[in-house]
N, C-alpha and C. Protein backbone atom coordinates (compact mmCIF):
# COMPACT_ATOMS: atom_id res chain seq x y z
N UNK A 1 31.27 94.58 -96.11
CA UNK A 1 30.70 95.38 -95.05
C UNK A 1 29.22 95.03 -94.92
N UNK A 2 28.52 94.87 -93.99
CA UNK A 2 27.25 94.14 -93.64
C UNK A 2 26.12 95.31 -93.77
N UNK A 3 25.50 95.34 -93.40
CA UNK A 3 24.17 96.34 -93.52
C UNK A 3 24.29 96.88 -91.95
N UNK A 4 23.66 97.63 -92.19
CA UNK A 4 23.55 98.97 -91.28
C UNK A 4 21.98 98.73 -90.94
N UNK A 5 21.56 98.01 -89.25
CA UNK A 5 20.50 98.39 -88.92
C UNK A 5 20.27 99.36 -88.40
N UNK A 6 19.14 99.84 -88.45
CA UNK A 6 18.74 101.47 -87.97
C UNK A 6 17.46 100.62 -86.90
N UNK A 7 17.27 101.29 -86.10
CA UNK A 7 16.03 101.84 -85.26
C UNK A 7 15.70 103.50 -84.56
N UNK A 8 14.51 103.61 -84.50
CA UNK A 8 13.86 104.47 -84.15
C UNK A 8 14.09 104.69 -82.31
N UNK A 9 14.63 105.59 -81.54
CA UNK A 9 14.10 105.05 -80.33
C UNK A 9 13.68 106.05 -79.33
N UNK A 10 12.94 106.05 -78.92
CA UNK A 10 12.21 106.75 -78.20
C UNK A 10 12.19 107.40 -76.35
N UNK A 11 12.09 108.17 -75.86
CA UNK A 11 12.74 108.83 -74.51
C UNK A 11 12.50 107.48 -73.58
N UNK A 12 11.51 106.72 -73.97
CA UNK A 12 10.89 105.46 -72.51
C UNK A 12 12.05 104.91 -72.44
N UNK A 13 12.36 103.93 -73.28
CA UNK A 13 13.67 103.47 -73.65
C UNK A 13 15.07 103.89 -73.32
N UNK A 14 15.44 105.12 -74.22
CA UNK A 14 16.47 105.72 -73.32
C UNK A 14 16.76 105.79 -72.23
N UNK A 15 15.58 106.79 -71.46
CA UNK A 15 16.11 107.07 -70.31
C UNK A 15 16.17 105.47 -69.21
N UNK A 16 15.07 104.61 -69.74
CA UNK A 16 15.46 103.09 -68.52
C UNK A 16 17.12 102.72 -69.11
N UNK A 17 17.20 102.79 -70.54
CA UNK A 17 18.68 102.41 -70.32
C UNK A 17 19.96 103.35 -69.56
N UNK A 18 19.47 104.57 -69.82
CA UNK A 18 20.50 105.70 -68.40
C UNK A 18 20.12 105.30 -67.10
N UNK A 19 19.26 105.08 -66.39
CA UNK A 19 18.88 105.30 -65.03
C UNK A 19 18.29 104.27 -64.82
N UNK A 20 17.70 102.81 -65.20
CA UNK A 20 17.49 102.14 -64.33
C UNK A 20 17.91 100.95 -64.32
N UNK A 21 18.43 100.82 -63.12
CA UNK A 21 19.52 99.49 -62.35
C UNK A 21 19.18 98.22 -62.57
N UNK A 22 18.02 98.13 -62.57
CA UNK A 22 17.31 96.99 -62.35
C UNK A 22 16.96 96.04 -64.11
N UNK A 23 16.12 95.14 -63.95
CA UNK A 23 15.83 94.51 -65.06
C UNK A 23 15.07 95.05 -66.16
N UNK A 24 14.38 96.11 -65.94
CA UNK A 24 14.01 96.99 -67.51
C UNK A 24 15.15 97.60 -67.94
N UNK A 25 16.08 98.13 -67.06
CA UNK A 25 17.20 98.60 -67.43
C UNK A 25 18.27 98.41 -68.48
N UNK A 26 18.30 96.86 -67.50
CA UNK A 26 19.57 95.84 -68.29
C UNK A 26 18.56 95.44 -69.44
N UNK A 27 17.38 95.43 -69.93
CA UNK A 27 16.43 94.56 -71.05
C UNK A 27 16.53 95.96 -71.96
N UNK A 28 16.61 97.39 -71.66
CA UNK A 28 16.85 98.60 -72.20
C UNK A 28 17.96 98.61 -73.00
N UNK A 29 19.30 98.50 -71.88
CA UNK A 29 20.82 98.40 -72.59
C UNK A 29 21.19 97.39 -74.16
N UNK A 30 20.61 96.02 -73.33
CA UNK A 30 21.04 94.63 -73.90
C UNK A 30 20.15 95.06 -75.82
N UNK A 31 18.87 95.59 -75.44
CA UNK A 31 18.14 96.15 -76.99
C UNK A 31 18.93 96.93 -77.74
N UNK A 32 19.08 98.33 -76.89
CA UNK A 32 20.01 99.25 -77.79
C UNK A 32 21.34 99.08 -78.13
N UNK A 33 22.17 98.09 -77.61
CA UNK A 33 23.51 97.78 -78.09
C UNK A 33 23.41 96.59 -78.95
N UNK A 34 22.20 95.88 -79.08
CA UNK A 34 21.63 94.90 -80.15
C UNK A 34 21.96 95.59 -81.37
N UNK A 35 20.96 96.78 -81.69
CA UNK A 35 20.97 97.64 -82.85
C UNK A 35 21.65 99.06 -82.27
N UNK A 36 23.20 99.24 -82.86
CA UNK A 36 23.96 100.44 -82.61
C UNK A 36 23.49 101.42 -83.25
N UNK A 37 22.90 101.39 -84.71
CA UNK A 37 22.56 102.72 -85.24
C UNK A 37 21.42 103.56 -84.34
N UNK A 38 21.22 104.35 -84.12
CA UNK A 38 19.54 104.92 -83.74
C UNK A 38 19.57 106.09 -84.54
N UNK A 39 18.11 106.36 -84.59
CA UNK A 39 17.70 107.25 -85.14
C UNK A 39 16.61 107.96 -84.04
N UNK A 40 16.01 109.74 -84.14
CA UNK A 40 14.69 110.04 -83.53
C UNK A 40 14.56 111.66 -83.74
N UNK A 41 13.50 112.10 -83.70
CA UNK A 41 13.12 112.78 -83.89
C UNK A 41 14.24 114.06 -82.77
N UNK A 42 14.52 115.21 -82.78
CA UNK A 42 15.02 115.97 -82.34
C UNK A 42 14.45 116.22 -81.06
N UNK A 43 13.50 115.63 -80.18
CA UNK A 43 12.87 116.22 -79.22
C UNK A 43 13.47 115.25 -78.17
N UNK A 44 13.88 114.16 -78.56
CA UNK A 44 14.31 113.05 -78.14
C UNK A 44 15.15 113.24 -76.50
N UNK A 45 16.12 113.78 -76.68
CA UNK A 45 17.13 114.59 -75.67
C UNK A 45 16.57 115.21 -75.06
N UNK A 46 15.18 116.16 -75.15
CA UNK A 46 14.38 117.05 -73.96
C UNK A 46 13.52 116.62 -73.47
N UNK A 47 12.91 115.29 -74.14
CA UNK A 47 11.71 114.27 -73.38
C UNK A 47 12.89 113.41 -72.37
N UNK A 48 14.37 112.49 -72.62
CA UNK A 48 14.77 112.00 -71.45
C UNK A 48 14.90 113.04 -70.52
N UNK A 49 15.68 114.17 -70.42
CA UNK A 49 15.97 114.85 -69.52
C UNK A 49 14.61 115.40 -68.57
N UNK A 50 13.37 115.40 -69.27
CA UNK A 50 12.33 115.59 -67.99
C UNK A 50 11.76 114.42 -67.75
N UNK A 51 12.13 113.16 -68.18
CA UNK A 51 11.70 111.44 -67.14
C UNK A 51 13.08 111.67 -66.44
N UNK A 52 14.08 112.38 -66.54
CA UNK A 52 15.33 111.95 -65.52
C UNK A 52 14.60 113.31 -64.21
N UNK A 53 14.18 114.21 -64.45
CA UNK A 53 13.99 115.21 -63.91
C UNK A 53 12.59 114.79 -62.84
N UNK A 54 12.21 114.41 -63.70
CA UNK A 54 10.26 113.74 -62.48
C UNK A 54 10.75 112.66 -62.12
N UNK A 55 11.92 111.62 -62.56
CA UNK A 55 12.42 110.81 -61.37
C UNK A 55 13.23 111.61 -60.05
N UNK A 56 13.90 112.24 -60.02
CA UNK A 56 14.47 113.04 -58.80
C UNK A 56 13.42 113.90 -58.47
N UNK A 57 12.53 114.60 -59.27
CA UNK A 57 11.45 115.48 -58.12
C UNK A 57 10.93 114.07 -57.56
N UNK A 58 10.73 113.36 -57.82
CA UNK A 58 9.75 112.42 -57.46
C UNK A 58 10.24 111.29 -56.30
N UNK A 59 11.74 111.49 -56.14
CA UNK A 59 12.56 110.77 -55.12
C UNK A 59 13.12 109.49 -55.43
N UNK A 60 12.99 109.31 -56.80
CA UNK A 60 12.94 107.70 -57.38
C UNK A 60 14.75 107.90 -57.80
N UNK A 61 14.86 109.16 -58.26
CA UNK A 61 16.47 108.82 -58.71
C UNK A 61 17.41 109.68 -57.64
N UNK A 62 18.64 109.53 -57.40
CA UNK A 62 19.44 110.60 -56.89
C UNK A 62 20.01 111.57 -57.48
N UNK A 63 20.58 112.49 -57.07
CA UNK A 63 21.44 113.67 -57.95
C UNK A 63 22.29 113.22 -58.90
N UNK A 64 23.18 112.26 -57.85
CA UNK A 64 24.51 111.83 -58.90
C UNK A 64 24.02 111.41 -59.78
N UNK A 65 23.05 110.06 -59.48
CA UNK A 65 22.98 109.63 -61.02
C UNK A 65 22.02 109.70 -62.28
N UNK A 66 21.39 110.77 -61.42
CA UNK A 66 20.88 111.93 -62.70
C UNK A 66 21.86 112.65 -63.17
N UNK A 67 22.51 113.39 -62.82
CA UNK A 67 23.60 114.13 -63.37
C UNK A 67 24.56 113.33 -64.35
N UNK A 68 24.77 112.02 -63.92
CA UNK A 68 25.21 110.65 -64.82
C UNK A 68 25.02 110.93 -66.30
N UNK A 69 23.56 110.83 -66.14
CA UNK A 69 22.64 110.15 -67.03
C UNK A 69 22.69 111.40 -68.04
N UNK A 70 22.58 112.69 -67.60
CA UNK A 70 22.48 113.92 -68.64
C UNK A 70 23.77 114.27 -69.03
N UNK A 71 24.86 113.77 -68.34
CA UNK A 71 26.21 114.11 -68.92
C UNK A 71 26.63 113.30 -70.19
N UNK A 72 25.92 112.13 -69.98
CA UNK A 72 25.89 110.90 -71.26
C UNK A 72 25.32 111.24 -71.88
N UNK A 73 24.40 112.25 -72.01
CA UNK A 73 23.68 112.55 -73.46
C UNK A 73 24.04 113.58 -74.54
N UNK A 74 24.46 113.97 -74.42
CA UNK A 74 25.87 114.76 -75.58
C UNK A 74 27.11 113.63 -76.30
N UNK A 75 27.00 112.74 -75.79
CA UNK A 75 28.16 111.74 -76.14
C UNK A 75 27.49 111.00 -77.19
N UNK A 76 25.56 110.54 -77.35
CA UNK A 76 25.33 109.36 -77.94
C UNK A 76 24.86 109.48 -79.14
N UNK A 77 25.50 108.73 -80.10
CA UNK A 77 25.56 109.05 -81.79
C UNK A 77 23.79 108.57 -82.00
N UNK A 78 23.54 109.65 -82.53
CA UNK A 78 22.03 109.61 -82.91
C UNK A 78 21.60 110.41 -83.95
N UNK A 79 21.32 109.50 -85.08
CA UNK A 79 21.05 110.44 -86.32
C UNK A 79 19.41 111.45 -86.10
N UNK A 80 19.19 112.55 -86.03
CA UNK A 80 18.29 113.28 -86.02
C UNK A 80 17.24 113.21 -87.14
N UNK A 81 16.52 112.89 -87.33
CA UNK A 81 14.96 113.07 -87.59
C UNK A 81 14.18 114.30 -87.80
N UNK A 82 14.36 115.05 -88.48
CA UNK A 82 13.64 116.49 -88.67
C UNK A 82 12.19 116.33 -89.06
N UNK A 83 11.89 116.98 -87.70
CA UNK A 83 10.20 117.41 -87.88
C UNK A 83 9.44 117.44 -88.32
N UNK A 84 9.59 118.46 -89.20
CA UNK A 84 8.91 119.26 -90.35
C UNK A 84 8.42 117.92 -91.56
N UNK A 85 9.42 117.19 -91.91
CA UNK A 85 8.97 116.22 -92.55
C UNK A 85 7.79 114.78 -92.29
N UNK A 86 7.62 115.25 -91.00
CA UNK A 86 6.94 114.18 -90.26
C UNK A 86 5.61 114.66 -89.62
N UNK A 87 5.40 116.00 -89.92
CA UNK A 87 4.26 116.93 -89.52
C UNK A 87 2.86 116.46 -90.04
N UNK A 88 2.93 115.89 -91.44
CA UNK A 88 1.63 115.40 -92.21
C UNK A 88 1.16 114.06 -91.09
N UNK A 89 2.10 113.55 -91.20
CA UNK A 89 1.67 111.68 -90.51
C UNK A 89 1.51 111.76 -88.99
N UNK A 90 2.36 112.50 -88.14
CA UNK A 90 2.10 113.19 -87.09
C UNK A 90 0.68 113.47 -86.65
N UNK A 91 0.00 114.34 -87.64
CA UNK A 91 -1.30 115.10 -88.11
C UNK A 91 -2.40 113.99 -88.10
N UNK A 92 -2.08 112.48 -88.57
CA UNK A 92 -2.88 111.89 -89.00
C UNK A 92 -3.02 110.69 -87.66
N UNK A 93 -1.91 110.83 -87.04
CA UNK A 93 -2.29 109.80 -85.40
C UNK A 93 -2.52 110.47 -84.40
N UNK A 94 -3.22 111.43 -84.93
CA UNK A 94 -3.31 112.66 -83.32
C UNK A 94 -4.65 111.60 -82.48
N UNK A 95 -4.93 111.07 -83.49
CA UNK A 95 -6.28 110.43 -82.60
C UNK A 95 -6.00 109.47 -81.54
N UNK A 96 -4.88 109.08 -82.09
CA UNK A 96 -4.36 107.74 -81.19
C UNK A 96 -3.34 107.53 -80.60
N UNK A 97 -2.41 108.62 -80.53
CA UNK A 97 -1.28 109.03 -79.70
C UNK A 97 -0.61 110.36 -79.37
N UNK A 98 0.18 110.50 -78.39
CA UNK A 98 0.29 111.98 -78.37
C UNK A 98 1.17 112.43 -79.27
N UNK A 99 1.60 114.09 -79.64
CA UNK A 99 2.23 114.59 -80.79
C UNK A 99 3.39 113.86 -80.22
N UNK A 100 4.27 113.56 -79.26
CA UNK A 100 5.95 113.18 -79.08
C UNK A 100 5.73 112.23 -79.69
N UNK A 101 4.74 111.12 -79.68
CA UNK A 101 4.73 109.62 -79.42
C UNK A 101 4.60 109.54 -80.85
N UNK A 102 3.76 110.50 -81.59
CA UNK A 102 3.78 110.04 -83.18
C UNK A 102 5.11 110.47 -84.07
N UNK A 103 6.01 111.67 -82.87
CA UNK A 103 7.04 111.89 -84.07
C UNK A 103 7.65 111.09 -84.31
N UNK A 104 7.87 109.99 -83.29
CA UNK A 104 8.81 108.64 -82.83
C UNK A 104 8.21 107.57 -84.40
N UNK A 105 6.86 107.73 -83.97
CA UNK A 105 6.29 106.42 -84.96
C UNK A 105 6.20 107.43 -86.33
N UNK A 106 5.89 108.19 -86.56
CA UNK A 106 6.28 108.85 -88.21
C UNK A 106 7.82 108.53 -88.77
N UNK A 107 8.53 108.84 -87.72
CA UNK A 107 10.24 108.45 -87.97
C UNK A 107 10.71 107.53 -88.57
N UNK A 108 9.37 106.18 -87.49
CA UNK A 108 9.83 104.99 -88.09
C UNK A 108 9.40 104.39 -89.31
N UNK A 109 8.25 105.05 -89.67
CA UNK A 109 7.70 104.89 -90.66
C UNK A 109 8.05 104.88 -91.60
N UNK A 110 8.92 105.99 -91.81
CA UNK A 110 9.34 106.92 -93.05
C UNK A 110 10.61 106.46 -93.31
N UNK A 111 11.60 105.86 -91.96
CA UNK A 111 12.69 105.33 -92.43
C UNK A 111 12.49 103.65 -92.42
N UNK A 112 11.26 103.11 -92.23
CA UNK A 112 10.90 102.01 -92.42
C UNK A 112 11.76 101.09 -91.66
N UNK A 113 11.94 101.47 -90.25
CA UNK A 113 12.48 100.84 -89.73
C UNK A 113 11.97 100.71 -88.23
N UNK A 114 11.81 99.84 -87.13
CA UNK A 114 11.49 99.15 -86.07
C UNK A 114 11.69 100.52 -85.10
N UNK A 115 10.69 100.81 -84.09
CA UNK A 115 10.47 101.71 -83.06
C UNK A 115 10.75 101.02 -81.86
N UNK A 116 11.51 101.44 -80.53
CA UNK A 116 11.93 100.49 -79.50
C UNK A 116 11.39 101.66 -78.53
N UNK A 117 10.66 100.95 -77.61
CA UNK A 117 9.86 101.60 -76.90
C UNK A 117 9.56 101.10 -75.47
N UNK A 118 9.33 101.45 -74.42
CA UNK A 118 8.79 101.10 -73.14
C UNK A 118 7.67 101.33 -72.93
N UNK A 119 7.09 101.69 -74.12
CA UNK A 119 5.83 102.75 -73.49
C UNK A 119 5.02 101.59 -74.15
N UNK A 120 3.90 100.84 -72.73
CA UNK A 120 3.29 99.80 -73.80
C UNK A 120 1.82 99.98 -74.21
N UNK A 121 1.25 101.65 -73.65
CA UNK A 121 0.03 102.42 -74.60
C UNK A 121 0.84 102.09 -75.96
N UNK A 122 1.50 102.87 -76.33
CA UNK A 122 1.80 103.32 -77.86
C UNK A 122 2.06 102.10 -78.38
N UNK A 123 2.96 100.97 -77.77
CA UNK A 123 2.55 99.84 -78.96
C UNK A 123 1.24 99.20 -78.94
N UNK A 124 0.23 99.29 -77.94
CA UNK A 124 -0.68 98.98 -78.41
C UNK A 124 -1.83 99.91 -79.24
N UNK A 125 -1.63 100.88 -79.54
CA UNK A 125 -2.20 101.83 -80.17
C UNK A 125 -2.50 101.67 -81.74
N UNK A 126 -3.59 102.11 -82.10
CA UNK A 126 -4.22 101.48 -83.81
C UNK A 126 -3.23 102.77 -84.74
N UNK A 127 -3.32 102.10 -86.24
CA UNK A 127 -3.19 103.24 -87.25
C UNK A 127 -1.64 102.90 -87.20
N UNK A 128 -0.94 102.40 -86.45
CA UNK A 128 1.04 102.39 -86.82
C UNK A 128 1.07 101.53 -87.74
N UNK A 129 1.95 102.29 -88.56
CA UNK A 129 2.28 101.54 -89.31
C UNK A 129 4.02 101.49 -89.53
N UNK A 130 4.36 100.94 -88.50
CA UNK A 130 6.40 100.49 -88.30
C UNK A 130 5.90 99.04 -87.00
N UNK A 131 7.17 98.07 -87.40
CA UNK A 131 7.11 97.31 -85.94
C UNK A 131 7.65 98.25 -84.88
N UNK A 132 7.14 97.60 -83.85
CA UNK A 132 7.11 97.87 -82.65
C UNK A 132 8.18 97.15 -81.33
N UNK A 133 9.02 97.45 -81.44
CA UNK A 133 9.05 96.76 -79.94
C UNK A 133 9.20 96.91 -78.74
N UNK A 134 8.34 96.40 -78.27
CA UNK A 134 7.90 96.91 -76.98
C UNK A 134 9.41 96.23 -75.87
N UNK A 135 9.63 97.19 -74.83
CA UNK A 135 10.95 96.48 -74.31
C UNK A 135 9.93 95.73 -73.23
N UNK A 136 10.57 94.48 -72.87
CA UNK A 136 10.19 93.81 -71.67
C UNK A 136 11.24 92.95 -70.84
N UNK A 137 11.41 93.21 -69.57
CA UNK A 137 12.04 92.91 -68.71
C UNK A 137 12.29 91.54 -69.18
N UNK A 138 13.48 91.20 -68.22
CA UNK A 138 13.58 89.44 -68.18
C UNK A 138 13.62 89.60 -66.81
C-alpha cells in the first residue's frame, strides 16, 4: 500500500475547482485530484460558500450552478483541522496574513504538508513556514 499524500487546501482553490469553467478551473480540478487526501481547517466550507455567494451577488455565477457547487459540498471527504490547536501559530502570522489565511497555513504546518492555494498574496507572504502552491492556469 503506497503512502498517503495529504494537502492542506484552502476556499480560493476549492471554490475555482466548483465554479469555474474556464482554465483556473480545470488547473484547480487537475491539482486536487493530483493529491486525493485533503485536509483544512473547519471554516473551510463557510469561506467557499460566501466566494460562491459574492459570485452570484456579483453576476459572475448563475443560480444553478451555484446551487451545483453547494450541493457538492457535503459529499467531499475532508479531514478537519481543529482550531483550537492552531490558535498559537495563527497568533503569530497575524502580521502577515489574515486569521482564515493563517488557519490554512498553521494546518499545513503542523501536518507538514503542502498548502494549495489561488490566493497569490498569501503565497507570497513572509514567516510560512509549509510549501506553497500557488495554482496557476495553463
Amino acid at each position: 500500500m503506497g503512502e498517503r499524500r495529504v494537502i492542506v487546501v484552502d476556499a480560493s482553490v476549492l471554490a475555482d475547482a466548483l465554479v469555474d469553467d474556464g482554465p483556473v478551473g480545470d488547473a484547480a480540478r487537475a491539482e486536487l485530484t493530483g493529491d486525493p487526501h485533503w485536509a483544512a481547517p473547519g471554516h473551510l466550507l463557510v469561506e467557499v460558500m460566501s466566494v460562491v455567494r459574492g459570485k452570484v451577488l456579483g453576476g459572475k455565477l448563475g443560480l444553478a450552478r451555484a446551487a451545483e457547487a453547494i450541493d457538492t459540498l457535503p459529499s467531499l471527504v475532508i479531514d478537519e483541522v481543529g482550531v483550537p490547536g492552531l490558535l498559537d501559530r495563527m497568533w503569530q502570522l497575524r502580521g502577515n496574513v489574515t486569521a482564515y489565511d493563517a488557519a490554512y497555513v498553521a494546518a499545513a504546518e503542523m501536518m507538514a504538508c503542502p498548502l494549495v492555494t489561488s490566493d497569490g498574496r498569501l503565497a507570497k507572504a513572509s514567516g510560512i513556514r509549509c510549501e506553497i502552491r500557488l495554482l496557476a492556469a495553463s
